[in-house]
C-alpha atoms as a PDB file:
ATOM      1  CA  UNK A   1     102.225 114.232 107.976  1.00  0.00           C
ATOM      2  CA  UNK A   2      98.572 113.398 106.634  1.00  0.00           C
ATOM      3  CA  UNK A   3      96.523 111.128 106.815  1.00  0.00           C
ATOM      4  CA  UNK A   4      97.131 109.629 103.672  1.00  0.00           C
ATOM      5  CA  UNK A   5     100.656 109.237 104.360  1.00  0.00           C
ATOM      6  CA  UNK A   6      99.549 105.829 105.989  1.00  0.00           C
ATOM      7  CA  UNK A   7      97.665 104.436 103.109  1.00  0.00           C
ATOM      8  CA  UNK A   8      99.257 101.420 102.335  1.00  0.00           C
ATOM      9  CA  UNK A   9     101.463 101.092 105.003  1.00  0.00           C
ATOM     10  CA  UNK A  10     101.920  96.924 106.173  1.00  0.00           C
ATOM     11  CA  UNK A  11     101.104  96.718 109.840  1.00  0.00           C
ATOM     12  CA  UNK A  12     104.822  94.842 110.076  1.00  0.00           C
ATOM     13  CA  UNK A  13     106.241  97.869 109.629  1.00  0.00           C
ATOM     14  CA  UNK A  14     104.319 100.103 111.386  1.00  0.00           C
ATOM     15  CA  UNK A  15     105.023  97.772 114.462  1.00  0.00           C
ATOM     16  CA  UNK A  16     108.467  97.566 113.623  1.00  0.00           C
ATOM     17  CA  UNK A  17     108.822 101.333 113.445  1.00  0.00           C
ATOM     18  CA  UNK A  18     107.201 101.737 116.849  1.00  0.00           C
ATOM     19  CA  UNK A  19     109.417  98.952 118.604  1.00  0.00           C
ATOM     20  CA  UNK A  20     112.457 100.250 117.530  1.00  0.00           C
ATOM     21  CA  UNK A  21     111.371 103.744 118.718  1.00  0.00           C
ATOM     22  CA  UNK A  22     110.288 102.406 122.032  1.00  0.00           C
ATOM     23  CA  UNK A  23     113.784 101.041 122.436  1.00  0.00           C
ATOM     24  CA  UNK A  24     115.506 104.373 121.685  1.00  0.00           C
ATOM     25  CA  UNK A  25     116.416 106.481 124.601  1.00  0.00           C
ATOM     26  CA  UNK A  26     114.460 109.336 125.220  1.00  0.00           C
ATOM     27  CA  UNK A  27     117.161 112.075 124.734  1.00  0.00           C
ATOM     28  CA  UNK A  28     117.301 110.436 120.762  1.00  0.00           C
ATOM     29  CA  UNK A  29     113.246 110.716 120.450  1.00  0.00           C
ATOM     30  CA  UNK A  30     112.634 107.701 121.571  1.00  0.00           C
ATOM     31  CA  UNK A  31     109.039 107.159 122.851  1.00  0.00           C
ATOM     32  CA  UNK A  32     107.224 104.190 124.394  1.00  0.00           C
ATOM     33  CA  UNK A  33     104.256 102.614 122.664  1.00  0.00           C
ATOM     34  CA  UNK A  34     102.638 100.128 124.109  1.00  0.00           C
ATOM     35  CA  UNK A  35     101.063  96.907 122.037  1.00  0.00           C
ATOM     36  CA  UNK A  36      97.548  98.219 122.375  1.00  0.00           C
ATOM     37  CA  UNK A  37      98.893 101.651 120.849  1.00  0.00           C
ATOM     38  CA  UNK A  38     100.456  99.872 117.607  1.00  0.00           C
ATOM     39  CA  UNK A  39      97.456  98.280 117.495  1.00  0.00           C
ATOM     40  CA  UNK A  40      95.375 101.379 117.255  1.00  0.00           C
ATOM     41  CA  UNK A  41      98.159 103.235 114.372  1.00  0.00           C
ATOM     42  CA  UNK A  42      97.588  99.229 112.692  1.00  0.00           C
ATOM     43  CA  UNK A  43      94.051  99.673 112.407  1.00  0.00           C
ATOM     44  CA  UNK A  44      94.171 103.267 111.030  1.00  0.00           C
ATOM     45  CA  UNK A  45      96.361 102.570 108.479  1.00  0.00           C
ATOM     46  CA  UNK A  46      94.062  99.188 107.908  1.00  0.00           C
ATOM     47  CA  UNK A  47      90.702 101.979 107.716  1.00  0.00           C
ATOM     48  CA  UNK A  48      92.818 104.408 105.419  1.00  0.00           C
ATOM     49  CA  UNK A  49      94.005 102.061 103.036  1.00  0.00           C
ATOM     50  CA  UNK A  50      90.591 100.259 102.875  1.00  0.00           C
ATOM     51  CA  UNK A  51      89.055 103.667 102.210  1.00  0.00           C
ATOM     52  CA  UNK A  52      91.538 104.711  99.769  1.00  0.00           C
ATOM     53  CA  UNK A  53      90.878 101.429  97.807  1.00  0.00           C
ATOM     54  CA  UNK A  54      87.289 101.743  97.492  1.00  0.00           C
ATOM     55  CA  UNK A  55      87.634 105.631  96.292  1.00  0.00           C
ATOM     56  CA  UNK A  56      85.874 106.694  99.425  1.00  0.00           C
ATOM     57  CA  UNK A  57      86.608 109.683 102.027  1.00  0.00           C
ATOM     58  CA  UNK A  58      88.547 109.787 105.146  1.00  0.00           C
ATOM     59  CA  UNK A  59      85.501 109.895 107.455  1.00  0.00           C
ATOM     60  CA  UNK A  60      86.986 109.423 110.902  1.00  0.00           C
ATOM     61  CA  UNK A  61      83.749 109.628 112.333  1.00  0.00           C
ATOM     62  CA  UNK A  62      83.322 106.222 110.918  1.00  0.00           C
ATOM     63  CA  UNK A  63      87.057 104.811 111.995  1.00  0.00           C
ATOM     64  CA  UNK A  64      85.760 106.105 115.725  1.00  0.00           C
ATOM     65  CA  UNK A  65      82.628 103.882 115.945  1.00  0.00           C
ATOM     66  CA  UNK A  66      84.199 100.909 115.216  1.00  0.00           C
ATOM     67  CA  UNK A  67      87.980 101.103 116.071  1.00  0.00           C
ATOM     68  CA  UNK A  68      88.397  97.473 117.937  1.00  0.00           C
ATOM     69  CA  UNK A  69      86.559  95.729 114.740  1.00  0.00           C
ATOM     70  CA  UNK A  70      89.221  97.450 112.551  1.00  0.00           C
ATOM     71  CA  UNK A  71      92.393  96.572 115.150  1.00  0.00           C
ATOM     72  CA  UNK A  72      90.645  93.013 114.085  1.00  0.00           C
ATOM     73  CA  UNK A  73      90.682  93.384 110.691  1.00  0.00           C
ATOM     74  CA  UNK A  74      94.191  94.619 110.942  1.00  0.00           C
ATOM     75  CA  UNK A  75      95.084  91.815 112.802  1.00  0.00           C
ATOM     76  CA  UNK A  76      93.859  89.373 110.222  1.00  0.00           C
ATOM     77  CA  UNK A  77      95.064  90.828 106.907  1.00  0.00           C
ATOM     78  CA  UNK A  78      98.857  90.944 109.192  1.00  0.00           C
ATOM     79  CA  UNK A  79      98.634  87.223 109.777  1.00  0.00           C
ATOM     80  CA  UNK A  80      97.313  86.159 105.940  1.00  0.00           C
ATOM     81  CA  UNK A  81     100.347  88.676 104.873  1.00  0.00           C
ATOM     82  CA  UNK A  82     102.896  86.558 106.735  1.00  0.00           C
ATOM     83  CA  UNK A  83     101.896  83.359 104.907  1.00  0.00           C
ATOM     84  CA  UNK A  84     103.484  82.408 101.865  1.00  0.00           C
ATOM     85  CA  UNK A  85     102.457  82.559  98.577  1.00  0.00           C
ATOM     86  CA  UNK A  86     100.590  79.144  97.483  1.00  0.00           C
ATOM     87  CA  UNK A  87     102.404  76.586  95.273  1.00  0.00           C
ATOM     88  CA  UNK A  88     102.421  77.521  91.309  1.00  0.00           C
ATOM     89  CA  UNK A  89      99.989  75.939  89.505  1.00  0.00           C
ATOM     90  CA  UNK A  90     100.796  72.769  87.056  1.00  0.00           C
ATOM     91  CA  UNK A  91     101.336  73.381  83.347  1.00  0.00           C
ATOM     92  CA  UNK A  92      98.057  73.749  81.506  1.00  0.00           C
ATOM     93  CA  UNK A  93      96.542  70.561  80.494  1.00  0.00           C
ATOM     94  CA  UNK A  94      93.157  70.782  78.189  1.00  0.00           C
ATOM     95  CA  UNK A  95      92.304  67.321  80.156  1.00  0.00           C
ATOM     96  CA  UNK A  96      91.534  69.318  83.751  1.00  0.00           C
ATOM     97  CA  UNK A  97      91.299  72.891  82.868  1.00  0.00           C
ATOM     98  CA  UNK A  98      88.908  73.534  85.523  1.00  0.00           C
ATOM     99  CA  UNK A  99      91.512  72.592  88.067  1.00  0.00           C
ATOM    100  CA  UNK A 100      94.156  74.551  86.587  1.00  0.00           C
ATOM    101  CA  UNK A 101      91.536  77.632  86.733  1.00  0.00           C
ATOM    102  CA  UNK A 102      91.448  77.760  89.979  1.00  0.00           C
ATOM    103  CA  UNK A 103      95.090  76.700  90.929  1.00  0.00           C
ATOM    104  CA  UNK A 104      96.038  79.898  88.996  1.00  0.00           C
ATOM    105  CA  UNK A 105      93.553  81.929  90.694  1.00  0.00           C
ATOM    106  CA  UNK A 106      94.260  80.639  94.123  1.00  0.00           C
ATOM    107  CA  UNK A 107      98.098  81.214  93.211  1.00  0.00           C
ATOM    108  CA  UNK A 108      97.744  84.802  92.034  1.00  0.00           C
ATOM    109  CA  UNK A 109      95.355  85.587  95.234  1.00  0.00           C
ATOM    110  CA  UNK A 110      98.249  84.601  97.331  1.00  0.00           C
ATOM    111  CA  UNK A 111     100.495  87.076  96.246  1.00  0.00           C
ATOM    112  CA  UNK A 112     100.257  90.721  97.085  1.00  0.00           C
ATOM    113  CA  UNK A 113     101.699  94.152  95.329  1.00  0.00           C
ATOM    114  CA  UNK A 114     103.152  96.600  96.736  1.00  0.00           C
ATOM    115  CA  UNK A 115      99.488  98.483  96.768  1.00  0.00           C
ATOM    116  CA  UNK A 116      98.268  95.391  98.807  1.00  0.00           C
ATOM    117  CA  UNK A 117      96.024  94.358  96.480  1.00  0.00           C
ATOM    118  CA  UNK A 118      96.307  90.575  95.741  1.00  0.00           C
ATOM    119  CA  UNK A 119      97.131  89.757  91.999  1.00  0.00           C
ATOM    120  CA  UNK A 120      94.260  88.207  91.251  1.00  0.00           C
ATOM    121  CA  UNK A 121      92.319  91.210  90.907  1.00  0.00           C
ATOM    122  CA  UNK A 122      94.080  91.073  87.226  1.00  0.00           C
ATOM    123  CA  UNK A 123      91.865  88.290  86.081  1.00  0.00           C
ATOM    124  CA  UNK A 124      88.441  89.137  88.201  1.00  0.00           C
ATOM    125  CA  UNK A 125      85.112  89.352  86.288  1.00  0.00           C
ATOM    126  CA  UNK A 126      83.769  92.037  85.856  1.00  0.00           C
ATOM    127  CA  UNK A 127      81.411  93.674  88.215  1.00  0.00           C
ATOM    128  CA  UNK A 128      77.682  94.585  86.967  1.00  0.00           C
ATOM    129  CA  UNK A 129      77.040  98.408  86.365  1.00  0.00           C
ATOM    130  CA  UNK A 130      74.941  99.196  88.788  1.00  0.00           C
ATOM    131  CA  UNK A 131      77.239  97.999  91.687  1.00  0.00           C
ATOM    132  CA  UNK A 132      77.614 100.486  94.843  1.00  0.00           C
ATOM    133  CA  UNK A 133      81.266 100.746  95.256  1.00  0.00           C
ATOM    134  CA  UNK A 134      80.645 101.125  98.683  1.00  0.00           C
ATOM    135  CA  UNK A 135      79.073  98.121  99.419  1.00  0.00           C
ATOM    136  CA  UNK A 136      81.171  95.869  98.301  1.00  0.00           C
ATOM    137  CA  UNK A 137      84.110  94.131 100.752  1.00  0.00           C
ATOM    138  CA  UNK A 138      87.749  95.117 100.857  1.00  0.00           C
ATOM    139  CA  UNK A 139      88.871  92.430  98.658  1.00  0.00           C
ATOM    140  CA  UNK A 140      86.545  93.065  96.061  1.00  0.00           C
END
């Protein structure tokens, strides 16, 4: 196993892997994690996949300075993953296009591929040239 083996993983699943290893008896390889170690295996799959997105390296150097603000971030992008996906926008009327805009952008935000990037990225302006990749936020 690499480290890129946990790009992309959903921190549901990592948890859920861990549980039902922790309730496994030990003589069929079960081990016991405790909440604080999912939360750790969370946030380095969080760091990974973040790093993945952006095109940037694996620097653990980085994950190790600032492991409890990415168990955070973790934390969050688990909870906005559990909510459903916002309400489908009304049928296009030239009357209040503005609204419908951003109904369909708010609806395609809500829903996330497989890559856990939110569909919205499909209709996102374009970013200027110059832009440092690595500047800019995970969602971007």
């Amino acid at each position: 196993m690499s480290l890129s083996d946990l790009v992309n993983w959903k921190c549901k699943d990592i948890r859920s892997l861990l549980e039902n290893l922790s309730n496994r008896p030990s003589t069929r390889g079960g081990q016991q994690f405790g909440d604080r170690r999912i939360k750790e295996l969370q946030a380095l799959s969080w760091f990974l996949s973040d790093r993945y997105r952006r095109g940037l390296s694996f620097d653990l150097s980085l994950y190790r300075e600032e492991a409890s603000e990415y168990i955070t971030f973790a934390e969050i992008d688990s909870e906005i993953a559990s909510d459903e996906a916002a309400d489908k926008p009304d049928k296009f009327k030239y009357s209040s296009w503005n609204k419908w805009e951003e109904s369909v952008y708010i609806y395609l935000d809500s829903i996330v591929a497989k890559s856990g990037a939110p569909l919205s990225y499909v209709i996102r302006k374009d970013l200027d040239e110059d832009v440092e990749w690595e500047s800019l936020d995970r969602k971007t």
